[in-house]
N, C-alpha and C. Protein backbone atom coordinates (compact mmCIF):
# COMPACT_ATOMS: atom_id res chain seq x y z
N UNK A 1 -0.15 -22.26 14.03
CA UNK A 1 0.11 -20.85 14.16
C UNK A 1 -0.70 -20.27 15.31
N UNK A 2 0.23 -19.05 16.21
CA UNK A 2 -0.87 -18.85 17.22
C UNK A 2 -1.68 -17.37 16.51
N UNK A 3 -2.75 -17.92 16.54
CA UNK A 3 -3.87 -17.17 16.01
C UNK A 3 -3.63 -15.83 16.72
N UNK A 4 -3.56 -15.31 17.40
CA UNK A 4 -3.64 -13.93 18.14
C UNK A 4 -2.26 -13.24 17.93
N UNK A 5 -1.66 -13.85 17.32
CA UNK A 5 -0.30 -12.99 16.90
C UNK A 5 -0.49 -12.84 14.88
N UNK A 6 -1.44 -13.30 14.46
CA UNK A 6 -1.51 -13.84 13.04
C UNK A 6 -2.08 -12.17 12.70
N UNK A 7 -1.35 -12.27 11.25
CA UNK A 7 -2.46 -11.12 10.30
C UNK A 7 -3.83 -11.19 10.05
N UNK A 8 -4.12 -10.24 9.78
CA UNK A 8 -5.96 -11.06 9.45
C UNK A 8 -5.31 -11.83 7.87
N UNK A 9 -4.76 -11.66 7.56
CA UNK A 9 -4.90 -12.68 6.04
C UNK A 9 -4.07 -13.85 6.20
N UNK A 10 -3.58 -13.92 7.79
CA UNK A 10 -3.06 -15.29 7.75
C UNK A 10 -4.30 -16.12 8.77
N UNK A 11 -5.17 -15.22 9.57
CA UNK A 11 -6.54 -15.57 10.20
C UNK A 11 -7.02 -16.13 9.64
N UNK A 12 -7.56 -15.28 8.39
CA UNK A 12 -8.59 -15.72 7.50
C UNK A 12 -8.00 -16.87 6.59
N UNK A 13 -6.93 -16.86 6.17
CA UNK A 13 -6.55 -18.31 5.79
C UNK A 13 -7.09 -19.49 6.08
N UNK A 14 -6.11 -19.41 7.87
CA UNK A 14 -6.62 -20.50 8.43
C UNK A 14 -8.07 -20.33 8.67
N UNK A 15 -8.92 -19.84 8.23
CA UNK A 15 -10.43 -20.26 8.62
C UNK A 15 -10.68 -20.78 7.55
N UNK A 16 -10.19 -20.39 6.47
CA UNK A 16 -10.67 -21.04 5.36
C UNK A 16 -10.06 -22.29 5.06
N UNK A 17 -8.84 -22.70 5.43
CA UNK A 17 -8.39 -24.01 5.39
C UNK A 17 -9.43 -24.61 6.33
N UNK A 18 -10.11 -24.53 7.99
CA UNK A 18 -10.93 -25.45 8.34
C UNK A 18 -9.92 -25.08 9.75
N UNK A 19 -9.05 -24.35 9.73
CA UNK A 19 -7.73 -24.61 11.15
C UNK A 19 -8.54 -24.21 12.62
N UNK A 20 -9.36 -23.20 12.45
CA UNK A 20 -9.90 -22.69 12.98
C UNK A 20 -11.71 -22.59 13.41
N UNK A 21 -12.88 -22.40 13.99
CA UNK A 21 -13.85 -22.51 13.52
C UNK A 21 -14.41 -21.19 12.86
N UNK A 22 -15.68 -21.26 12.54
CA UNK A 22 -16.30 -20.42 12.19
C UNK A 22 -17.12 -19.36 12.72
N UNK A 23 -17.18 -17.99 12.83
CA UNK A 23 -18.45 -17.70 13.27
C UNK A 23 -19.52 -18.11 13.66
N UNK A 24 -20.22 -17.58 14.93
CA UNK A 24 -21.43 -17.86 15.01
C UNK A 24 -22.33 -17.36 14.15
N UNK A 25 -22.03 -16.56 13.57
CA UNK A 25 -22.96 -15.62 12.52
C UNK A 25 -22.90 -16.71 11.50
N UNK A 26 -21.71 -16.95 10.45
CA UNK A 26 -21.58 -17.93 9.78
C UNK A 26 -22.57 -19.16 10.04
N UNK A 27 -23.40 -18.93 11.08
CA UNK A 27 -24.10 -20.61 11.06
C UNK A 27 -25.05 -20.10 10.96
N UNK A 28 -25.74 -18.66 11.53
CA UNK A 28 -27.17 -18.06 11.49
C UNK A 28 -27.52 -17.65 9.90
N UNK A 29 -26.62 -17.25 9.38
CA UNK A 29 -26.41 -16.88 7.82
C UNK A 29 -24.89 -17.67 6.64
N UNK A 30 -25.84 -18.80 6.65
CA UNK A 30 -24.97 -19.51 5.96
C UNK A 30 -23.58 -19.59 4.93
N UNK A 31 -22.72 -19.29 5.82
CA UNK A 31 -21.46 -18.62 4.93
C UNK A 31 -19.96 -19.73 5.00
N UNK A 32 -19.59 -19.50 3.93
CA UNK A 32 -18.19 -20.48 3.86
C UNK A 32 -17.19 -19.83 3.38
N UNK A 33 -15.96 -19.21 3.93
CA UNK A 33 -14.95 -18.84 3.16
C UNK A 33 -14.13 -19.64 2.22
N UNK A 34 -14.34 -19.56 1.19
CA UNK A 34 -13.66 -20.19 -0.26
C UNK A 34 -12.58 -19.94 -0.53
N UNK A 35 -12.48 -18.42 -0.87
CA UNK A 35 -11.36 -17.89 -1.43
C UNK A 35 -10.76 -16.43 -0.63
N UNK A 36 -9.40 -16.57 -0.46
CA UNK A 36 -8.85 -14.97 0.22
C UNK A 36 -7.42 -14.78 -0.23
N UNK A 37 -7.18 -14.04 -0.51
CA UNK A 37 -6.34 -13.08 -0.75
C UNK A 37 -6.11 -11.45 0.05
N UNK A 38 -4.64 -10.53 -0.13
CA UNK A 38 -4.81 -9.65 0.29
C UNK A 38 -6.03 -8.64 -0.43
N UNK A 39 -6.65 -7.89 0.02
CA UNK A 39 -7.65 -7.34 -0.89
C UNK A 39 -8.72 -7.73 -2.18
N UNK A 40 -8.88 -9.53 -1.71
CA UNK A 40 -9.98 -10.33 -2.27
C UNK A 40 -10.59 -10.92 -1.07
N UNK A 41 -11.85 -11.57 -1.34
CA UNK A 41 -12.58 -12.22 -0.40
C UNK A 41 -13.70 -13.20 -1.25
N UNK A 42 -13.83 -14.38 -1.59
CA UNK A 42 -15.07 -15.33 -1.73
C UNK A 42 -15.89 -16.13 -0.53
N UNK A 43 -16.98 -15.67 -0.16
CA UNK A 43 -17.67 -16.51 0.82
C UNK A 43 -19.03 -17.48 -0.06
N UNK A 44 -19.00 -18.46 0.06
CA UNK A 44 -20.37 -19.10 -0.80
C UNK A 44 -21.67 -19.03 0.44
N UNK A 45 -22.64 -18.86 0.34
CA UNK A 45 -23.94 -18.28 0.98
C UNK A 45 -24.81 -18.92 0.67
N UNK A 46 -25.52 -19.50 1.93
CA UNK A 46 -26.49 -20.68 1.25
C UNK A 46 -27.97 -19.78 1.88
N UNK A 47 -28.67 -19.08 1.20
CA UNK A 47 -29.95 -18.79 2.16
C UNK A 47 -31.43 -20.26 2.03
N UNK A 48 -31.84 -20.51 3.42
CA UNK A 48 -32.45 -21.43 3.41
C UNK A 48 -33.96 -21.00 3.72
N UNK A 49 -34.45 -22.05 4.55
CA UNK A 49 -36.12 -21.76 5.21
C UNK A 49 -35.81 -20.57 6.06
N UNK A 50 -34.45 -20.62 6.91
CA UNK A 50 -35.06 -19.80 8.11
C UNK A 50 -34.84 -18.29 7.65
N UNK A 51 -34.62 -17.87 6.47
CA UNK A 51 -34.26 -16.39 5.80
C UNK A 51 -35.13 -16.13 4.72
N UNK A 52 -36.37 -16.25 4.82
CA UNK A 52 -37.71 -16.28 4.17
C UNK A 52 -38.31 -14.94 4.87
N UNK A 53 -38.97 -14.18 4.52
CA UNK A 53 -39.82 -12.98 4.55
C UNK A 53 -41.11 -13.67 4.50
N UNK A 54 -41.88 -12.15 5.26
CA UNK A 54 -43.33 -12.77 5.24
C UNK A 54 -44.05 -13.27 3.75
N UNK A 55 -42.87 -13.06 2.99
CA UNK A 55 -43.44 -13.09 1.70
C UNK A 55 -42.77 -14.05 0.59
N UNK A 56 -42.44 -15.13 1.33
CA UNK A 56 -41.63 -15.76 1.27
C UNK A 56 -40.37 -15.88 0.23
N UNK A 57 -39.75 -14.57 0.22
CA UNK A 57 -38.00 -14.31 -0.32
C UNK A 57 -37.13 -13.84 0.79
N UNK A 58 -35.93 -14.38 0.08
CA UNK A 58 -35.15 -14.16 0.84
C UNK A 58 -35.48 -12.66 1.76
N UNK A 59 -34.99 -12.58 3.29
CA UNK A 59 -35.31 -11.53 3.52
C UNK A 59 -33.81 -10.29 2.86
N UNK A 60 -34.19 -9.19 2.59
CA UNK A 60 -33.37 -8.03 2.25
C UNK A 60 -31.60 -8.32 3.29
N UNK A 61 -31.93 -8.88 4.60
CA UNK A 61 -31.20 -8.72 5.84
C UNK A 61 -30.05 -9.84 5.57
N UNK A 62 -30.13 -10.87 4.78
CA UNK A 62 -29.10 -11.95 4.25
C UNK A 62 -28.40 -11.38 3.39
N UNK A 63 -29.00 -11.12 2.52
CA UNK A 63 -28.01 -9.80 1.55
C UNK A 63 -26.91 -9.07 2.36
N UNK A 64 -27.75 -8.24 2.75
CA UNK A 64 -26.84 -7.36 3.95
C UNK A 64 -25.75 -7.79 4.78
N UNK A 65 -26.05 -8.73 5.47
CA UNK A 65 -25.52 -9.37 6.14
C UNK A 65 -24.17 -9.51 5.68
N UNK A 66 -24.27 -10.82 4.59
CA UNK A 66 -23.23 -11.32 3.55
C UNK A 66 -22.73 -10.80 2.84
N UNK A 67 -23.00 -9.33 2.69
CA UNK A 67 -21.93 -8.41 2.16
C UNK A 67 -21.38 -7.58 2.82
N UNK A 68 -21.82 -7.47 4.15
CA UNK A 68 -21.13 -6.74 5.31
C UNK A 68 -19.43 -7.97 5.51
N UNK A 69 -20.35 -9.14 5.76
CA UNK A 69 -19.23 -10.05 6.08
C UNK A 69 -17.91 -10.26 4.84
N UNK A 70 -18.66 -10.01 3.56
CA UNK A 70 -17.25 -10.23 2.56
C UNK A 70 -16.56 -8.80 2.41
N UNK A 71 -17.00 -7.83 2.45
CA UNK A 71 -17.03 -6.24 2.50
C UNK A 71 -15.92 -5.89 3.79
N UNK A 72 -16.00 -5.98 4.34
CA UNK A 72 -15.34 -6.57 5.56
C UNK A 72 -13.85 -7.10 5.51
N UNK A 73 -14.41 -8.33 5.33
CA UNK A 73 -13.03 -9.69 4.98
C UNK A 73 -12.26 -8.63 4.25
N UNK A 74 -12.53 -8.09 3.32
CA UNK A 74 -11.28 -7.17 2.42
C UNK A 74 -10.44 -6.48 3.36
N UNK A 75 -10.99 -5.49 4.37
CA UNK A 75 -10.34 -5.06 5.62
C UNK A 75 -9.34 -5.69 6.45
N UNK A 76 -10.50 -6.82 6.75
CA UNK A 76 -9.42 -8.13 7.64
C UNK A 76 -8.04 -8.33 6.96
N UNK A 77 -8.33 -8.34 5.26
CA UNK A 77 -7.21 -9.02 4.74
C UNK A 77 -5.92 -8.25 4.74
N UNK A 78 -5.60 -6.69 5.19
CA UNK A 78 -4.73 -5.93 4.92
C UNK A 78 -4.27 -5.45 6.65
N UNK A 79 -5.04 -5.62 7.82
CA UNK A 79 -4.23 -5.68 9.08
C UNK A 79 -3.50 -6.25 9.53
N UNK A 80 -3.05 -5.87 10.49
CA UNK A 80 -1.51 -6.45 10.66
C UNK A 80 -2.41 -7.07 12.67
N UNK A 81 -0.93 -7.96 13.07
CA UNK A 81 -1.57 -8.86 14.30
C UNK A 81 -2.17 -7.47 15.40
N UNK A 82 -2.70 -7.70 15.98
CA UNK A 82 -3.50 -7.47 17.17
C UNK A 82 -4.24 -5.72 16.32
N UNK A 83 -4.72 -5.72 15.10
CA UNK A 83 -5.53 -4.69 14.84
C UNK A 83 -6.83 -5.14 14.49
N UNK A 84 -7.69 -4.62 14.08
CA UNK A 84 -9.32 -5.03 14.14
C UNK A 84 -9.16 -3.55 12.70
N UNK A 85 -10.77 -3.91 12.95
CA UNK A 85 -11.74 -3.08 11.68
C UNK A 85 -12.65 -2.83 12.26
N UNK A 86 -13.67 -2.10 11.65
CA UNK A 86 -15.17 -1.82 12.38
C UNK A 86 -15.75 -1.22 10.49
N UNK A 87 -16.78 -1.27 10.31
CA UNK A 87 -17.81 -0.69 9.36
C UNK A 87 -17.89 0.39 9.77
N UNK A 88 -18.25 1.10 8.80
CA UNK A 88 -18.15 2.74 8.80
C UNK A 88 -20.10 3.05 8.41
N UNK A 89 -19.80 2.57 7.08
CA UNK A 89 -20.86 3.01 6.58
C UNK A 89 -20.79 1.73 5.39
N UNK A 90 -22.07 0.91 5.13
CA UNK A 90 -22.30 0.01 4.45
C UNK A 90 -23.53 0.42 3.59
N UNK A 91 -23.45 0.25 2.09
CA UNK A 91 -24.42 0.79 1.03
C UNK A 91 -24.99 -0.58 0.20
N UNK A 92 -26.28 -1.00 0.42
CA UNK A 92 -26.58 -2.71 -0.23
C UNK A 92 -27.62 -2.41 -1.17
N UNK A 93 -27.84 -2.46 -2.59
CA UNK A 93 -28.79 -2.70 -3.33
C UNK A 93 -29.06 -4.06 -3.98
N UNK A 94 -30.05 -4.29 -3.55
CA UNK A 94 -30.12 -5.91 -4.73
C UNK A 94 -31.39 -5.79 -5.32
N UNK A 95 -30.31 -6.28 -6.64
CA UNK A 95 -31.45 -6.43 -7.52
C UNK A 95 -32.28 -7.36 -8.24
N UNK A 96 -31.64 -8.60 -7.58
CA UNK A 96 -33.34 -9.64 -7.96
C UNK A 96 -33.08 -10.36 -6.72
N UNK A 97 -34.08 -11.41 -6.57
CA UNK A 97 -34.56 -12.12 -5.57
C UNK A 97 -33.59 -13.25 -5.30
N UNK A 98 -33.36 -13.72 -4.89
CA UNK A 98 -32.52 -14.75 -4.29
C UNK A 98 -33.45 -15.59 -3.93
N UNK A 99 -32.99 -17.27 -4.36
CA UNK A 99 -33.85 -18.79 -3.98
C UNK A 99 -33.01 -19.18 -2.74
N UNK A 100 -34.27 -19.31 -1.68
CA UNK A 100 -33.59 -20.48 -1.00
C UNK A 100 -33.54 -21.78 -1.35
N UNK A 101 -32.57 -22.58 -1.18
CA UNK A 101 -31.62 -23.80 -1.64
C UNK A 101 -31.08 -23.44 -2.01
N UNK A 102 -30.12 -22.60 -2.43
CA UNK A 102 -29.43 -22.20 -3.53
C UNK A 102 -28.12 -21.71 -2.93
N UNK A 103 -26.89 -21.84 -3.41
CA UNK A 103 -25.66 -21.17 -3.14
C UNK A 103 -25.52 -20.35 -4.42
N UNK A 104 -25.05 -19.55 -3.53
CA UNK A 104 -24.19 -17.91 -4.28
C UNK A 104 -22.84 -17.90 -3.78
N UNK A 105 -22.09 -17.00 -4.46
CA UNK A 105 -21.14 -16.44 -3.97
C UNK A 105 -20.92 -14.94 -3.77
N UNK A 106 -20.61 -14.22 -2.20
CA UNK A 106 -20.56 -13.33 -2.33
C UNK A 106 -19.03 -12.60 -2.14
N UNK A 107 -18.97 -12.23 -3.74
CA UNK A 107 -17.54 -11.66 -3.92
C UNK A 107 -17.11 -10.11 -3.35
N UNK A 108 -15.71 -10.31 -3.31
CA UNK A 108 -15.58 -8.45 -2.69
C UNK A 108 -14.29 -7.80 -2.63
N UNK A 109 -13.70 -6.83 -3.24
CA UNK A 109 -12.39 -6.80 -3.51
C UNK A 109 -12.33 -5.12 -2.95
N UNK A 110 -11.34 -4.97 -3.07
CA UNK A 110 -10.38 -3.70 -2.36
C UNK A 110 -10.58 -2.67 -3.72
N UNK A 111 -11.27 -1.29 -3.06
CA UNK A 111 -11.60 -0.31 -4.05
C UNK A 111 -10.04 0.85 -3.39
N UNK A 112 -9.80 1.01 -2.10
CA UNK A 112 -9.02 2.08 -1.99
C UNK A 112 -8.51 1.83 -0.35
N UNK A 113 -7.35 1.89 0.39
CA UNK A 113 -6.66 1.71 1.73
C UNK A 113 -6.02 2.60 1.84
N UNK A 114 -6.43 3.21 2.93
CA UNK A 114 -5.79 4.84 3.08
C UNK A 114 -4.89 3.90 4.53
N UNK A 115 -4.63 4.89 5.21
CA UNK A 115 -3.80 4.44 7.00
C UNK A 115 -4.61 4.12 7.88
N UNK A 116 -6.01 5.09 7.60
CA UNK A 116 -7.25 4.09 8.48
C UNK A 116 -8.35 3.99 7.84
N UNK A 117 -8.96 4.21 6.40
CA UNK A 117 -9.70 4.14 6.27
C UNK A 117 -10.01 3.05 4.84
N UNK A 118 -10.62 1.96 4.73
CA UNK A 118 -10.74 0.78 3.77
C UNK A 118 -12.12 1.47 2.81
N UNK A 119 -12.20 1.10 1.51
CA UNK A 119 -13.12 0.92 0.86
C UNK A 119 -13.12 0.02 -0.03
N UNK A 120 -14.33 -0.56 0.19
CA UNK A 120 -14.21 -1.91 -0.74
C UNK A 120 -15.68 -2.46 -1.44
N UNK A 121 -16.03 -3.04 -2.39
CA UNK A 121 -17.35 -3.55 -2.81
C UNK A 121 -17.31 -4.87 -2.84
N UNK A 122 -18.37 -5.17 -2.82
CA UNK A 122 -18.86 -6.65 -3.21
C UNK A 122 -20.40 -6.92 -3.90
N UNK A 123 -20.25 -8.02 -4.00
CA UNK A 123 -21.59 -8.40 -5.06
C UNK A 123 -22.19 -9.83 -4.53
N UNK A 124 -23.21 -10.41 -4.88
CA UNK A 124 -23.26 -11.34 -4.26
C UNK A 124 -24.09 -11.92 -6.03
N UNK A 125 -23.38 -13.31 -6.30
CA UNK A 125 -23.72 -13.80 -7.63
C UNK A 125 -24.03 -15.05 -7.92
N UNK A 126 -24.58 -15.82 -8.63
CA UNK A 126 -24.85 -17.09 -8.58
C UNK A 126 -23.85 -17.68 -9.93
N UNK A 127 -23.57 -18.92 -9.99
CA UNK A 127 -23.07 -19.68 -10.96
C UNK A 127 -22.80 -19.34 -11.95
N UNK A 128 -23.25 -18.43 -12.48
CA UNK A 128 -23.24 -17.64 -14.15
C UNK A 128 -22.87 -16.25 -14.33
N UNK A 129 -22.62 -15.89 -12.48
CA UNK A 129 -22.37 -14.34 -12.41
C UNK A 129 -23.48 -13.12 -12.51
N UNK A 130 -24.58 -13.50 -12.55
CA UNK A 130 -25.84 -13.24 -12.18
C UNK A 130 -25.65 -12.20 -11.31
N UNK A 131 -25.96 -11.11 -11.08
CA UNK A 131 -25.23 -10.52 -9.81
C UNK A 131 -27.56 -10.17 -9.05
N UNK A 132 -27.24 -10.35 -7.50
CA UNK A 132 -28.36 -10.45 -6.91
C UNK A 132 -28.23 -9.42 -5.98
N UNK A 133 -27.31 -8.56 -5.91
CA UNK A 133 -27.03 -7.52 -4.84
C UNK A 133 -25.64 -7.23 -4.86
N UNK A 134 -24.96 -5.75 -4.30
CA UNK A 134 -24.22 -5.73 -4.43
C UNK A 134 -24.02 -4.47 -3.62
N UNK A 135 -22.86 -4.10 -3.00
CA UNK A 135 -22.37 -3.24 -1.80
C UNK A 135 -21.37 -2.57 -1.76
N UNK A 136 -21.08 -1.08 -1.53
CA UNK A 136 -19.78 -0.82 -1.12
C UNK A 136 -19.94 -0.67 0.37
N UNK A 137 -18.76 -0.19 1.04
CA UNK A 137 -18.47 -0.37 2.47
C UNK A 137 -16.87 0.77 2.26
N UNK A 138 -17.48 1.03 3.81
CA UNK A 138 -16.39 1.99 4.28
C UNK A 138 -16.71 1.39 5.62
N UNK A 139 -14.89 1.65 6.16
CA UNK A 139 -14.09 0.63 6.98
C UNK A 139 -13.14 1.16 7.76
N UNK A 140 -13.37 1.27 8.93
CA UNK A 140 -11.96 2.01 9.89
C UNK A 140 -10.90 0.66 10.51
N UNK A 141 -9.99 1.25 10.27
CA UNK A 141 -8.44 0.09 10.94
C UNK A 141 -8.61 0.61 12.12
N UNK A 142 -8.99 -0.22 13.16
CA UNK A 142 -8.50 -0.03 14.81
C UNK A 142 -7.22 -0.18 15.28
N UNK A 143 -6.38 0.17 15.52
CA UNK A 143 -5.35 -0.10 15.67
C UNK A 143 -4.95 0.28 17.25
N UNK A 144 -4.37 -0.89 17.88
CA UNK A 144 -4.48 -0.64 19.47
C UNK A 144 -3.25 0.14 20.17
N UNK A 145 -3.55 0.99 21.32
CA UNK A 145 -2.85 2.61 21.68
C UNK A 145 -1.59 1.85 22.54
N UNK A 146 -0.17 2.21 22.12
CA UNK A 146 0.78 1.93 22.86
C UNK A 146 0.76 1.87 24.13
N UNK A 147 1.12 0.95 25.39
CA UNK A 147 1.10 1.34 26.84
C UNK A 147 1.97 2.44 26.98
């Protein structure tokens, strides 16, 4: 498929099949797309050594990060070819600590899609549903100006 004519939910597909590569971000903050749907998103999140605080937990900024990126993906999943997204305004509380070694998943589904404007949450959870943080997001559709 040529990628630059694709939906974002046929994009994000193929990234998650492997068709495509990954982010560079995806390698700085360990992320894997699992699961997508229109208005779903699973990324699994591995935080390691290099996302340690002076105090040694995860830093606050992996959280963030990884729920910007699944928070997001919900957006991706409802444009059509040659439109984009941008973050509006992103809201992250977490509430316990996160291990490095450890995979999570950070989930995120479609709260409301206006004509340009997305809202959506996510959570970021471990194996048992544990929830370790969690986010809403507001989301503008770019949509590019006729010649």
């Amino acid at each position: 498929m040529d990628m630059q004519h694709a939906t974002g939910l046929e994009f994000l597909t193929a990234l998650k099949n492997g068709e495509i590569a990954a982010s560079a971000m995806a390698q700085t903050i360990p992320m894997k797309l699992v699961e997508v749907e229109r208005g779903y998103i699973v990324y699994e999140v591995s935080p390691d050594q290099r996302h340690l605080n002076i105090q040694g937990g995860v830093h606050g900024g992996f959280c963030a990060t990884a729920l910007d990126t699944a928070t997001g993906g919900v957006a991706h999943t409802l444009i059509d070819a040659n439109e984009g997204y941008g973050t509006i305004d992103l809201n992250v509380k977490m509430t316990r600590p996160m291990q490095s070694g450890f995979t999570y998943r950070a989930v995120a589904k479609l709260i409301n899609a206006g004509r340009n404007i997305v809202i959506s949450e996510g959570k970021i959870v471990d194996e048992n549903n544990k929830v370790y943080a969690f986010a809403s997001a507001t989301l503008m559709i770019l949509r590019k100006k006729s010649s």
